[in-house]
N, C-alpha and C. Protein backbone atom coordinates (compact mmCIF):
# COMPACT_ATOMS: atom_id res chain seq x y z
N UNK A 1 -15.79 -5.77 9.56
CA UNK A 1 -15.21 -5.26 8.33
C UNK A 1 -15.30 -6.33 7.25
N UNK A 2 -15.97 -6.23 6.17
CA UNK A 2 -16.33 -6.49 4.98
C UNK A 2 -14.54 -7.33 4.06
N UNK A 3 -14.54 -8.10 4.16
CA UNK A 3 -13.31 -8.58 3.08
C UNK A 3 -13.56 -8.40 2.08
N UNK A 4 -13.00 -8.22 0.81
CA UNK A 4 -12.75 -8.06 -0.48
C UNK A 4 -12.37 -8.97 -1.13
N UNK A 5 -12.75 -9.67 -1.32
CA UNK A 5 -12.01 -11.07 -2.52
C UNK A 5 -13.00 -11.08 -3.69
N UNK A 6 -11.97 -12.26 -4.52
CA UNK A 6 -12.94 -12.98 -5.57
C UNK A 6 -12.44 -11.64 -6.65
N UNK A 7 -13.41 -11.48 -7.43
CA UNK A 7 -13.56 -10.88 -8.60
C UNK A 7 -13.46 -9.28 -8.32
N UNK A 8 -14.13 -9.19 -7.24
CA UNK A 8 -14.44 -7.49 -6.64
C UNK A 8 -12.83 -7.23 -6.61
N UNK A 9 -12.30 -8.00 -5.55
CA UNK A 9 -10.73 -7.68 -5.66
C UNK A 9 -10.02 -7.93 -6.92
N UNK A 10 -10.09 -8.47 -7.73
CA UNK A 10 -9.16 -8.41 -8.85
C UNK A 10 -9.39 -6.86 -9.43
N UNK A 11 -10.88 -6.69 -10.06
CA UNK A 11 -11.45 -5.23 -10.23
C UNK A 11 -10.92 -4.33 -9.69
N UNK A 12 -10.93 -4.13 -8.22
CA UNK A 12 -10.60 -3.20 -7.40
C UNK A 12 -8.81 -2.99 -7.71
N UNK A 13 -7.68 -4.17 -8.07
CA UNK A 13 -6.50 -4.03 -8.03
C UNK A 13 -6.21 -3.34 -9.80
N UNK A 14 -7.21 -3.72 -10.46
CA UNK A 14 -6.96 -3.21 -11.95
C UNK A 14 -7.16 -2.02 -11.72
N UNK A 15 -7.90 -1.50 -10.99
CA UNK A 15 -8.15 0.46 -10.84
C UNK A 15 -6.62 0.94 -10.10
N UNK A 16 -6.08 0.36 -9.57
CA UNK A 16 -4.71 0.77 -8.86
C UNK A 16 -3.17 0.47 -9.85
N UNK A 17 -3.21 1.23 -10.63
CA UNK A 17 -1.95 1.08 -11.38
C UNK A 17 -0.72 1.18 -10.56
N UNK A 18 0.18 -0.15 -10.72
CA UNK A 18 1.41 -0.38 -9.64
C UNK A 18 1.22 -1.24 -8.82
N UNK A 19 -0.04 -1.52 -8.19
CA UNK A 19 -0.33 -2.38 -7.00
C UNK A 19 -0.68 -3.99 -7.65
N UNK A 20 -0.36 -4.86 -6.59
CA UNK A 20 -0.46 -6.21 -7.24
C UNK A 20 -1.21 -6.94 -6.17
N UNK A 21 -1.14 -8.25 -6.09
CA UNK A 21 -1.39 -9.31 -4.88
C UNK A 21 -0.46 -9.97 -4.81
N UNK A 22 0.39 -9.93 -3.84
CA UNK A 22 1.27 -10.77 -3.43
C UNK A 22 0.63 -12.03 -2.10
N UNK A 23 0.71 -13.17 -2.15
CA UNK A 23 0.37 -14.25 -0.79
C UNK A 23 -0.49 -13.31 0.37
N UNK A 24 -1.58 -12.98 -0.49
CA UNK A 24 -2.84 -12.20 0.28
C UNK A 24 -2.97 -10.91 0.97
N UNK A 25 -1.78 -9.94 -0.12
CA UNK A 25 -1.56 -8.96 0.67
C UNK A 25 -1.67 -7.95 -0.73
N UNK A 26 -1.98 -6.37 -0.75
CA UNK A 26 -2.05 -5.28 -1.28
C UNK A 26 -0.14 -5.07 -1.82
N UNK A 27 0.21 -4.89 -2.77
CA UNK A 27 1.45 -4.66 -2.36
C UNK A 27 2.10 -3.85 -3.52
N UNK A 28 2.58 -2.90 -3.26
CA UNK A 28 2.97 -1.88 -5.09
C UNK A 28 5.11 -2.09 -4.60
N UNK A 29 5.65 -2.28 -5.14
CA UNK A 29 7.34 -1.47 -5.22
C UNK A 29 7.47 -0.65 -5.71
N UNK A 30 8.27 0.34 -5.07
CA UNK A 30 8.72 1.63 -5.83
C UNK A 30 9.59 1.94 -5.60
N UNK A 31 10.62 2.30 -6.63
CA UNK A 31 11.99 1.86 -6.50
C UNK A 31 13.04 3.74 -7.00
N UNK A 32 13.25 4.48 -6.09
CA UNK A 32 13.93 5.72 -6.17
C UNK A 32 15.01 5.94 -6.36
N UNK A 33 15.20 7.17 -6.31
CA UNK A 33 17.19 7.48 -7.34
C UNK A 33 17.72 7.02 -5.96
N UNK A 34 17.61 7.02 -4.97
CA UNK A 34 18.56 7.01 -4.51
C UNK A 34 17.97 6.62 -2.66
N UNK A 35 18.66 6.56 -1.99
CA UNK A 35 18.18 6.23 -0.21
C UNK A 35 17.33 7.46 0.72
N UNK A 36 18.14 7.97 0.04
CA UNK A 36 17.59 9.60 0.63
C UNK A 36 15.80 9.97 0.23
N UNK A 37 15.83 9.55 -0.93
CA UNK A 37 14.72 9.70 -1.75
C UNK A 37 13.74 8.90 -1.44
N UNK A 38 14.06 7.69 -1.23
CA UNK A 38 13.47 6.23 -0.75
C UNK A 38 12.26 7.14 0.50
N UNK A 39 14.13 7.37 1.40
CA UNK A 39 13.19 7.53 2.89
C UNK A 39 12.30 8.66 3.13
N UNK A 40 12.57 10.00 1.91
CA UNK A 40 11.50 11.05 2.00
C UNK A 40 10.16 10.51 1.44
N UNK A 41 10.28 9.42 0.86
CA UNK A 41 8.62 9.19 0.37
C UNK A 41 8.08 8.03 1.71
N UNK A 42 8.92 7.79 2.20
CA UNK A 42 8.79 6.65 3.61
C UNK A 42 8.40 7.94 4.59
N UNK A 43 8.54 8.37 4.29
CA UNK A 43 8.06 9.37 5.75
C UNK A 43 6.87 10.09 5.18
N UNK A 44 6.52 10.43 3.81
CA UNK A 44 5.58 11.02 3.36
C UNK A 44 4.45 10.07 3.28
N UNK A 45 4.13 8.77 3.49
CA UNK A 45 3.59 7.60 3.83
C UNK A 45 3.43 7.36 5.25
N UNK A 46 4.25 7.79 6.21
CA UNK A 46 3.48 7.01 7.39
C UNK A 46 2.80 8.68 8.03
N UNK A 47 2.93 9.62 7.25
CA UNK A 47 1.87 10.73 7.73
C UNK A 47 0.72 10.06 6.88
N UNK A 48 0.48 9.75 5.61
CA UNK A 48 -0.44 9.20 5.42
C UNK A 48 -1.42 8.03 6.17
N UNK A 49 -0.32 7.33 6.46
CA UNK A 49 -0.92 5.84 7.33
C UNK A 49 -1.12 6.37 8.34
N UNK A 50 -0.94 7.59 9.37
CA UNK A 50 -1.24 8.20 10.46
C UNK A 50 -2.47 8.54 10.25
N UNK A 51 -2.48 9.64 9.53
CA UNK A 51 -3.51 10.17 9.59
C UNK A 51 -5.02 9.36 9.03
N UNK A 52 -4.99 8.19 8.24
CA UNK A 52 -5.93 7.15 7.67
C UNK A 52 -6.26 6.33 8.97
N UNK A 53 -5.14 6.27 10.22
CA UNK A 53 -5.51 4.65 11.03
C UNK A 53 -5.22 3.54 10.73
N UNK A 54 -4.71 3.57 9.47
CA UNK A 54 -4.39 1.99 9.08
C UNK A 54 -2.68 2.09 8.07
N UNK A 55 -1.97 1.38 8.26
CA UNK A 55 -0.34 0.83 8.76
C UNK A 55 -0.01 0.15 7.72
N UNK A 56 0.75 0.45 6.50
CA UNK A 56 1.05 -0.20 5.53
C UNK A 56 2.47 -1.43 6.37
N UNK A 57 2.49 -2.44 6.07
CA UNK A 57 3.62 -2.87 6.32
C UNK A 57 4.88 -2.22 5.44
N UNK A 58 6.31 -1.77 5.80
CA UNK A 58 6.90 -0.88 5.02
C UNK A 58 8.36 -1.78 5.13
N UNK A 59 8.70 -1.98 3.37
CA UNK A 59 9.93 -2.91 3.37
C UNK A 59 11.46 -1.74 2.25
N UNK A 60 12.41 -1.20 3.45
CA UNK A 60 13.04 -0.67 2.76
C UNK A 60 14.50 -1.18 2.37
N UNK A 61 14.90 -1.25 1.23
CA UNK A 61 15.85 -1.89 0.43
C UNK A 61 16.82 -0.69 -0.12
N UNK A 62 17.84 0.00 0.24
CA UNK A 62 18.61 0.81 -0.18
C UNK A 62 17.33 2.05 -0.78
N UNK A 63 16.98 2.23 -2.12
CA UNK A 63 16.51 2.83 -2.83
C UNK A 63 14.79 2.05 -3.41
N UNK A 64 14.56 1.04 -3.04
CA UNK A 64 13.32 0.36 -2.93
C UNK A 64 12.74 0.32 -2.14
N UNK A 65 11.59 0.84 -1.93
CA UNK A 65 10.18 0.33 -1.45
C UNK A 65 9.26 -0.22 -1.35
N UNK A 66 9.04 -1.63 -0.75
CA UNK A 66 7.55 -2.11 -0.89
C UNK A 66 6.87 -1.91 0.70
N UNK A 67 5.82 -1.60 -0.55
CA UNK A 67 4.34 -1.44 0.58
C UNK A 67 3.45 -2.50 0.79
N UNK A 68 2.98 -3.22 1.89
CA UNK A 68 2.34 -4.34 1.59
C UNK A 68 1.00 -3.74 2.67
N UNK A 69 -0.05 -3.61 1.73
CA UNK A 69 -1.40 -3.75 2.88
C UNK A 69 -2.29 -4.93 3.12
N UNK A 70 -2.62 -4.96 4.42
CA UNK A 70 -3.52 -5.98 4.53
C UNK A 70 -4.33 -5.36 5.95
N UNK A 71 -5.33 -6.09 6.15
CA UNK A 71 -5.89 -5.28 7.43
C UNK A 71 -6.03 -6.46 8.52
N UNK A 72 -5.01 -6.11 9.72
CA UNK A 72 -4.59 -6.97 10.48
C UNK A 72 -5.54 -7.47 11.73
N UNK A 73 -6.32 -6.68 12.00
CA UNK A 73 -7.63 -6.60 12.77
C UNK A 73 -8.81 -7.34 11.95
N UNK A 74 -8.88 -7.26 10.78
CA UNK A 74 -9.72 -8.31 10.64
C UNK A 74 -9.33 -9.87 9.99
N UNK A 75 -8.07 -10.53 10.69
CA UNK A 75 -7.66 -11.31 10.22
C UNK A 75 -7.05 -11.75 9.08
N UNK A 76 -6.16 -10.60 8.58
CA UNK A 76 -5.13 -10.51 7.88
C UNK A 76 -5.61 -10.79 6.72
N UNK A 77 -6.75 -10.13 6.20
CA UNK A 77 -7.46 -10.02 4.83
C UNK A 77 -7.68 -7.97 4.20
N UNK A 78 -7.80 -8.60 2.72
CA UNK A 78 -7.90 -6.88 2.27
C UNK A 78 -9.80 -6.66 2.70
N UNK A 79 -9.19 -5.37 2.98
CA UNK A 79 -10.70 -4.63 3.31
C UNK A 79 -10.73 -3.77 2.67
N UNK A 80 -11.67 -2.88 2.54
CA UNK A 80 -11.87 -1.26 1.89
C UNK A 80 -10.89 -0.40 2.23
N UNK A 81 -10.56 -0.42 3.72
CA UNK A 81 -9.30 -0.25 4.07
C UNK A 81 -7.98 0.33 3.25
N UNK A 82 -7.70 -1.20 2.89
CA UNK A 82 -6.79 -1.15 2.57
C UNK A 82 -6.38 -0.91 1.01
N UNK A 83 -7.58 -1.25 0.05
CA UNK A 83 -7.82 0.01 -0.81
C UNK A 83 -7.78 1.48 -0.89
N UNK A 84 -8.27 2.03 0.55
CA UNK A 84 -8.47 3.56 0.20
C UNK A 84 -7.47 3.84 0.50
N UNK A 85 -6.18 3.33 1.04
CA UNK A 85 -5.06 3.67 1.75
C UNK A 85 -3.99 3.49 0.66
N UNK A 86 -4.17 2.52 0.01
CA UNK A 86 -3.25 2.37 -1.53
C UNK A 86 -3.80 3.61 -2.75
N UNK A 87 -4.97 3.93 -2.50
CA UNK A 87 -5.27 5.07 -3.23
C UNK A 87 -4.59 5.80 -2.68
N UNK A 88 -4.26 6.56 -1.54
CA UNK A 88 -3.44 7.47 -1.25
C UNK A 88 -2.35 7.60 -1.19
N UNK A 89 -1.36 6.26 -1.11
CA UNK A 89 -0.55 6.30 -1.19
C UNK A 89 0.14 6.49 -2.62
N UNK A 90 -0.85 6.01 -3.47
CA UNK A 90 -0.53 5.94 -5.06
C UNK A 90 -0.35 7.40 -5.13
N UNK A 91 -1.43 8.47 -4.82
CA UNK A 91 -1.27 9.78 -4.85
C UNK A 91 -0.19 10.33 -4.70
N UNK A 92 0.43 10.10 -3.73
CA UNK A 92 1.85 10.55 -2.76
C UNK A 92 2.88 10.19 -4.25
N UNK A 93 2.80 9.23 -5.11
CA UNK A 93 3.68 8.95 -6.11
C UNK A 93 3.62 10.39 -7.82
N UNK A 94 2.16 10.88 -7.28
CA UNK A 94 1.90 11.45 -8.43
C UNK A 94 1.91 13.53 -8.61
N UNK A 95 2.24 13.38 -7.21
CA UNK A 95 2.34 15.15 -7.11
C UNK A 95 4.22 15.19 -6.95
């Protein structure tokens, strides 16, 4: 699996509105009315990460969410992966 760095990855994170780089990882917060709300989009995410094969790390804070991707199989670097999986998940924010 192909890593993503350098310039390609900066590019690739400007097409993902919300998502950032955090200490070598994919990572968006998203922050809901309320816990309840939090955890229905936490569950509407790991059918996503199910059904993709690949496992966002998932950090829940009362009514906050961060998502952190990285692809752990190929030595804890971003892959295409973990792009197409932040595309979907971004989706999940927009219907």
């Amino acid at each position: 699996m192909e890593t993503i760095q350098g310039q390609e990855l900066l590019d690739a994170v400007m097409e993902l509105p919300g998502w950032g780089l955090e200490s070598h990882e994919l990572v968006r917060v998203v922050t809901f009315e309320d816990f309840v709300a939090a955890m229905a989009f936490v569950n509407r995410v790991a059918a996503v990460a199910e059904t993709a094969g690949h496992h966002p790390d998932i950090d829940i804070r009362y009514n906050k969410v961060r998502l952190a991707l990285v692809t752990h199989d190929a030595g804890n670097v971003i892959t295409q992966k973990d792009l197409d999986v932040a595309r979907k998940l971004s989706a999940l924010l927009d219907e």
